[in-house]
C-alpha atoms as a PDB file:
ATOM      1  CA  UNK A   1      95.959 122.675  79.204  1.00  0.00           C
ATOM      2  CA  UNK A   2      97.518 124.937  76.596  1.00  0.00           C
ATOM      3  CA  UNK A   3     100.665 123.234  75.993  1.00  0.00           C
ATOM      4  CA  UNK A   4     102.510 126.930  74.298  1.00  0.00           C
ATOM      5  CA  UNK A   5     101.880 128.202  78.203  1.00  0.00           C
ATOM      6  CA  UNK A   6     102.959 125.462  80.014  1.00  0.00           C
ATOM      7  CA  UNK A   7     106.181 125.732  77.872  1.00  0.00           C
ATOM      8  CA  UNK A   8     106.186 129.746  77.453  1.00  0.00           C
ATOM      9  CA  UNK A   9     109.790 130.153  78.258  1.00  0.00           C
ATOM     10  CA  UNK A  10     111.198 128.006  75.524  1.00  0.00           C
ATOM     11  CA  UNK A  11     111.131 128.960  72.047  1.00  0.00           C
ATOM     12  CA  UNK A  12     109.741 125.886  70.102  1.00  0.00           C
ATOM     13  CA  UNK A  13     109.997 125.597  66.455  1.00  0.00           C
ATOM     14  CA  UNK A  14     106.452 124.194  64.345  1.00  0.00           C
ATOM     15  CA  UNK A  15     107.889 120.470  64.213  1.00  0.00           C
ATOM     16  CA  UNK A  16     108.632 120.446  68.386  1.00  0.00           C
ATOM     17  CA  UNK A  17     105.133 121.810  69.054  1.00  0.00           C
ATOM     18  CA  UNK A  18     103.531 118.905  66.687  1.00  0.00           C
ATOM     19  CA  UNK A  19     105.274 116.628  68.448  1.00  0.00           C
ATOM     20  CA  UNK A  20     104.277 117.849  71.478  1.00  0.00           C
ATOM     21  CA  UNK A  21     101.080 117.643  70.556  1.00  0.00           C
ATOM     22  CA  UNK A  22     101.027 114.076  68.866  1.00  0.00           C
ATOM     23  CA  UNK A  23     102.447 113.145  72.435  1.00  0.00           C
ATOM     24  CA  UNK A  24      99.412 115.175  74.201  1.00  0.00           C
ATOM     25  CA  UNK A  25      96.623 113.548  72.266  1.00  0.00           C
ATOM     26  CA  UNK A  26      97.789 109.638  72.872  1.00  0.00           C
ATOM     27  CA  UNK A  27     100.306 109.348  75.381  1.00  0.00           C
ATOM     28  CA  UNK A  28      99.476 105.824  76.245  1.00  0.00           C
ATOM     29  CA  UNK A  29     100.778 105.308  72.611  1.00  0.00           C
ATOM     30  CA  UNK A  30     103.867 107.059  72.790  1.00  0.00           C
ATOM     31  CA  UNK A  31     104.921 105.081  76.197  1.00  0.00           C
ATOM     32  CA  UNK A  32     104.152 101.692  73.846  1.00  0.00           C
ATOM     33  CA  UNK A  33     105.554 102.910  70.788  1.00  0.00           C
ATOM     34  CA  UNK A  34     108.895 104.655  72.002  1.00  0.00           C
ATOM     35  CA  UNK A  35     110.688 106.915  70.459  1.00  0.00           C
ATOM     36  CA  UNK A  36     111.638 105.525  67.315  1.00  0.00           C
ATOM     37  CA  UNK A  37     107.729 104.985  66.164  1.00  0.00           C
ATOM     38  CA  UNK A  38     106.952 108.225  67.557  1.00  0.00           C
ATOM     39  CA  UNK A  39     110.046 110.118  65.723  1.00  0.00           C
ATOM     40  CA  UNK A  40     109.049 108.557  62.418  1.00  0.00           C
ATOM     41  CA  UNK A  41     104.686 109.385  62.622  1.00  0.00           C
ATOM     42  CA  UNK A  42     106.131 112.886  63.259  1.00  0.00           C
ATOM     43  CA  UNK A  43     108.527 112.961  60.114  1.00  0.00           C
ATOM     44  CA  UNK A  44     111.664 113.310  62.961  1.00  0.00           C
ATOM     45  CA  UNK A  45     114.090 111.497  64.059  1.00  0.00           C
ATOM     46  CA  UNK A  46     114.113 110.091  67.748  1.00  0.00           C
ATOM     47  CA  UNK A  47     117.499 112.085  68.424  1.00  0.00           C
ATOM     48  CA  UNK A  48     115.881 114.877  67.377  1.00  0.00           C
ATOM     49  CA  UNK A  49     113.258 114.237  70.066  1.00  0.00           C
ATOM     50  CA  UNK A  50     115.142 113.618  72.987  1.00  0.00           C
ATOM     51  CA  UNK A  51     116.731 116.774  72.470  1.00  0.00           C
ATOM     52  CA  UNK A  52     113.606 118.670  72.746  1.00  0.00           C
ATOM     53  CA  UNK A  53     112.972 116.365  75.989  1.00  0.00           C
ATOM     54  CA  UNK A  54     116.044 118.111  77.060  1.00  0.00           C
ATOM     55  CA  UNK A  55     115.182 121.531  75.657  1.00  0.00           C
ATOM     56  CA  UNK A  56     112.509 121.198  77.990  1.00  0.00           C
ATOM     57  CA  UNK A  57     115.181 120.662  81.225  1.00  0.00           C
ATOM     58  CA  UNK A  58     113.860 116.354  81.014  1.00  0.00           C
ATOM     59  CA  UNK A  59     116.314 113.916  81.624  1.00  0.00           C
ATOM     60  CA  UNK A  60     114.940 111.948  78.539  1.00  0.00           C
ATOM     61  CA  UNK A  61     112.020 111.095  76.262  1.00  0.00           C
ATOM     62  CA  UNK A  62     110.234 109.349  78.945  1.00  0.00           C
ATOM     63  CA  UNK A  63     110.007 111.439  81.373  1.00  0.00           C
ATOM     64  CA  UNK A  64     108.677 114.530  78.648  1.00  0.00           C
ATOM     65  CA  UNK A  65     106.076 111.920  78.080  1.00  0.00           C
ATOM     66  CA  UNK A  66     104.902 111.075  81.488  1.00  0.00           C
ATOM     67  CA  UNK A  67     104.782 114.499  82.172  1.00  0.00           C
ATOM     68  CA  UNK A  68     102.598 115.667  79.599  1.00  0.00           C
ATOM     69  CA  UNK A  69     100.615 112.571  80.294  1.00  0.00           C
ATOM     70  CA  UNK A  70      99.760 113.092  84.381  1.00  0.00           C
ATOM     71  CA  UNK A  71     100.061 116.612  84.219  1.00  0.00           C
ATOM     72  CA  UNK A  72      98.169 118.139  81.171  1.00  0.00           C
ATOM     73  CA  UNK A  73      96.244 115.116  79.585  1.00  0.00           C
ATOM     74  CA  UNK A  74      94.664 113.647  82.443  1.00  0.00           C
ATOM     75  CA  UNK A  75      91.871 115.928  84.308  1.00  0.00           C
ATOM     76  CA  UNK A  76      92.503 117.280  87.290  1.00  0.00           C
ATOM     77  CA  UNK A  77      90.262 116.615  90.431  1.00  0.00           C
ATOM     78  CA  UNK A  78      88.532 119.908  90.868  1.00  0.00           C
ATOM     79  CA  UNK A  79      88.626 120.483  94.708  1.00  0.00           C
ATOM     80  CA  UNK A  80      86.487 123.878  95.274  1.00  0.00           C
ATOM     81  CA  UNK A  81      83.497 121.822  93.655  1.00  0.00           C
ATOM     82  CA  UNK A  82      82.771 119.666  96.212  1.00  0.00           C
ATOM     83  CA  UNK A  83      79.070 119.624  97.660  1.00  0.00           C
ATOM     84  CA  UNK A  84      77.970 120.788 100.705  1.00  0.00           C
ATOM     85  CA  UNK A  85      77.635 118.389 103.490  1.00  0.00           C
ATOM     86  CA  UNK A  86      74.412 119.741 104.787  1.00  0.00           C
ATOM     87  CA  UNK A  87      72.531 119.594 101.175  1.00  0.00           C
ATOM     88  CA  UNK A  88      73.246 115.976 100.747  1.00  0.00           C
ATOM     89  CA  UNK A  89      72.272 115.326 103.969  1.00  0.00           C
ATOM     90  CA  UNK A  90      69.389 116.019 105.846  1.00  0.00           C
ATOM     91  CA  UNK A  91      69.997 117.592 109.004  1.00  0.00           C
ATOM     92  CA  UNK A  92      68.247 114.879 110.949  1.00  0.00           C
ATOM     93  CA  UNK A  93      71.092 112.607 109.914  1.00  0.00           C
ATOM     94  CA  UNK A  94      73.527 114.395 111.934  1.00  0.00           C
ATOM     95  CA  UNK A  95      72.459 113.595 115.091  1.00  0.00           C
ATOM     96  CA  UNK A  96      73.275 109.502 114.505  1.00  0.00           C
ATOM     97  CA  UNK A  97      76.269 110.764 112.801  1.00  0.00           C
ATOM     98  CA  UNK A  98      77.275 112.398 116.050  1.00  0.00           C
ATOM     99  CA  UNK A  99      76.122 109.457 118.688  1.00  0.00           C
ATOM    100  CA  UNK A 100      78.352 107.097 116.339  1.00  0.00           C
ATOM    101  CA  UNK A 101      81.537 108.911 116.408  1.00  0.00           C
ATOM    102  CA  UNK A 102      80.967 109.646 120.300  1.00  0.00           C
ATOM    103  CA  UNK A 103      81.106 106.208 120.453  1.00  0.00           C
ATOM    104  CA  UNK A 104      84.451 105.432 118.904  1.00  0.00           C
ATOM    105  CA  UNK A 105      88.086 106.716 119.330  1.00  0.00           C
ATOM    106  CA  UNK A 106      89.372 108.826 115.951  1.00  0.00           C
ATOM    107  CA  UNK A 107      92.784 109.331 114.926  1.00  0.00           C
ATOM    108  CA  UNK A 108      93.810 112.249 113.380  1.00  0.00           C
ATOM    109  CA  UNK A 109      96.696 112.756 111.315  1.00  0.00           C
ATOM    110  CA  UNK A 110      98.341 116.332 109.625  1.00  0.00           C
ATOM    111  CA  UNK A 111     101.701 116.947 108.008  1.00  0.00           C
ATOM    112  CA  UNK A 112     103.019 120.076 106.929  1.00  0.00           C
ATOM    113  CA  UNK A 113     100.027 122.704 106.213  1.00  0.00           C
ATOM    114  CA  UNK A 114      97.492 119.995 107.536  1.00  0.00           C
ATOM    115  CA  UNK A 115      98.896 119.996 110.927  1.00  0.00           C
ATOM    116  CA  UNK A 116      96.197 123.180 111.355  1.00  0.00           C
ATOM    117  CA  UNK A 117      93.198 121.267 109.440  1.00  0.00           C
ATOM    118  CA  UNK A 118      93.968 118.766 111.966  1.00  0.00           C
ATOM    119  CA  UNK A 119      94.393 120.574 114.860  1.00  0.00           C
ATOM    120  CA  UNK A 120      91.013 122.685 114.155  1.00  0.00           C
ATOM    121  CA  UNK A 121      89.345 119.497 113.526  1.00  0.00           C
ATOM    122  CA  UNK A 122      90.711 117.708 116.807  1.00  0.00           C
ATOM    123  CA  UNK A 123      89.391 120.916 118.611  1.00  0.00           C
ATOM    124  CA  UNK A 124      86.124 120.846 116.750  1.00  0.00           C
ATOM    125  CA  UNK A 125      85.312 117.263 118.035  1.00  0.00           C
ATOM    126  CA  UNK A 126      86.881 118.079 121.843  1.00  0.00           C
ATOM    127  CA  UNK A 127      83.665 120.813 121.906  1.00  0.00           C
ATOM    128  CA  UNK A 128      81.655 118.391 120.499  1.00  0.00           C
ATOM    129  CA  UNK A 129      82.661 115.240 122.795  1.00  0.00           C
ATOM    130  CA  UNK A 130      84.114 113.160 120.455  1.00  0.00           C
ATOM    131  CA  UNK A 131      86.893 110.848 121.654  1.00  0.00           C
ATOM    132  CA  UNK A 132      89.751 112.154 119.359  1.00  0.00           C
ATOM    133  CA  UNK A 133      93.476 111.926 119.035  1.00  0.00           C
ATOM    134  CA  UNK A 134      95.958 114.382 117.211  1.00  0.00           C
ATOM    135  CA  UNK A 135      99.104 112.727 115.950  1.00  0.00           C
ATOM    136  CA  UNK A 136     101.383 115.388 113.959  1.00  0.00           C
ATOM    137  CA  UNK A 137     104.572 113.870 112.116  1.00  0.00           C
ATOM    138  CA  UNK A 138     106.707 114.053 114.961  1.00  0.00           C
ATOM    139  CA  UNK A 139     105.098 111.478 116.977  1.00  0.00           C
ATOM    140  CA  UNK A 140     105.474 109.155 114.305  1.00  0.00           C
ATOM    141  CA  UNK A 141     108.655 109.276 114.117  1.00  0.00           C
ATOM    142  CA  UNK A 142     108.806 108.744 118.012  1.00  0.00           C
ATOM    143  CA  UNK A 143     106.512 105.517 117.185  1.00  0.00           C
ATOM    144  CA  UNK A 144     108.388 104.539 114.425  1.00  0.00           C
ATOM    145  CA  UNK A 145     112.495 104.554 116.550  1.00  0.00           C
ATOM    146  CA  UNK A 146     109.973 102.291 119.147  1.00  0.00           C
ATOM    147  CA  UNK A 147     108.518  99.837 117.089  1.00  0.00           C
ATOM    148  CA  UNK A 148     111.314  99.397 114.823  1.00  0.00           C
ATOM    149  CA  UNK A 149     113.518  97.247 116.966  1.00  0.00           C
ATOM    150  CA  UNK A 150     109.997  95.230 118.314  1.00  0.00           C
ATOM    151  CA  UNK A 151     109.071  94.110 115.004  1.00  0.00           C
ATOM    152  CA  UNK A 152     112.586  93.716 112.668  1.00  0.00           C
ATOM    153  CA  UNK A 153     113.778  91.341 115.460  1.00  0.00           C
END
């Protein structure tokens, strides 16, 4: 990621944006190093760098660094390219797919926006036969208030 867009709303100077980017090409390093080491590879002082970190709206150096590291240095998981069920499996393969969760009892879970995956996949498998459950949040916080006082005592 472009780091001048993820940072568009804050005018940076030309020593800010190379530290920046010193912290975007090792950030395992900067963690180790700290601020001081850091400060001096990038002819700064570390002062000088926490106030960018709050320039930024950070509460400190560390957490600029973690954030460039988990947000913009590490990939991302690219979720539209998954592959399609039926051309990594044969269609043959369904069938013993089906028979073997027929056989079982399933559990399904959904918070928030899942609560519809799950509910469309519960209904999927009550068409198909499967023995399924739907728990949404609430009911585990109804299991939770239940098994609390059977398990603390």
């Amino acid at each position: 990621m472009d780091l001048e867009n993820i940072f568009r709303d804050v005018k940076l100077s030309k020593t800010e944006m190379t530290v920046l980017r010193f912290i975007q090409n090792d950030p395992e390093q900067c963690i180790h190093q700290g601020v001081r080491a850091v400060a001096e590879q990038c002819y700064s002082n570390p002062s000088s760098l926490v106030r960018l970190a709050k320039k930024l709206k950070f509460s400190g150096w560390l957490e600029l660094v973690y954030f460039i590291k988990f947000n913009i240095t590490m990939p991302k998981l690219d979720v539209t390219n998954d592959i399609d069920y039926m051309s990594v499996q044969p269609e043959e393969a369904l069938t013993p797919l089906l028979a073997s969760l027929k056989q079982q009892r399933i559990l399904i879970h959904g918070s928030g926006f899942s609560q519809l995956i799950a509910q469309y996949i519960y209904n999927k498998f009550l068409v198909t036969g499967v023995n399924a459950s739907l728990a949404l949040w609430p009911d585990y916080e109804i299991l939770e208030q239940k098994n609390a006082a059977r398990f603390d005592s």
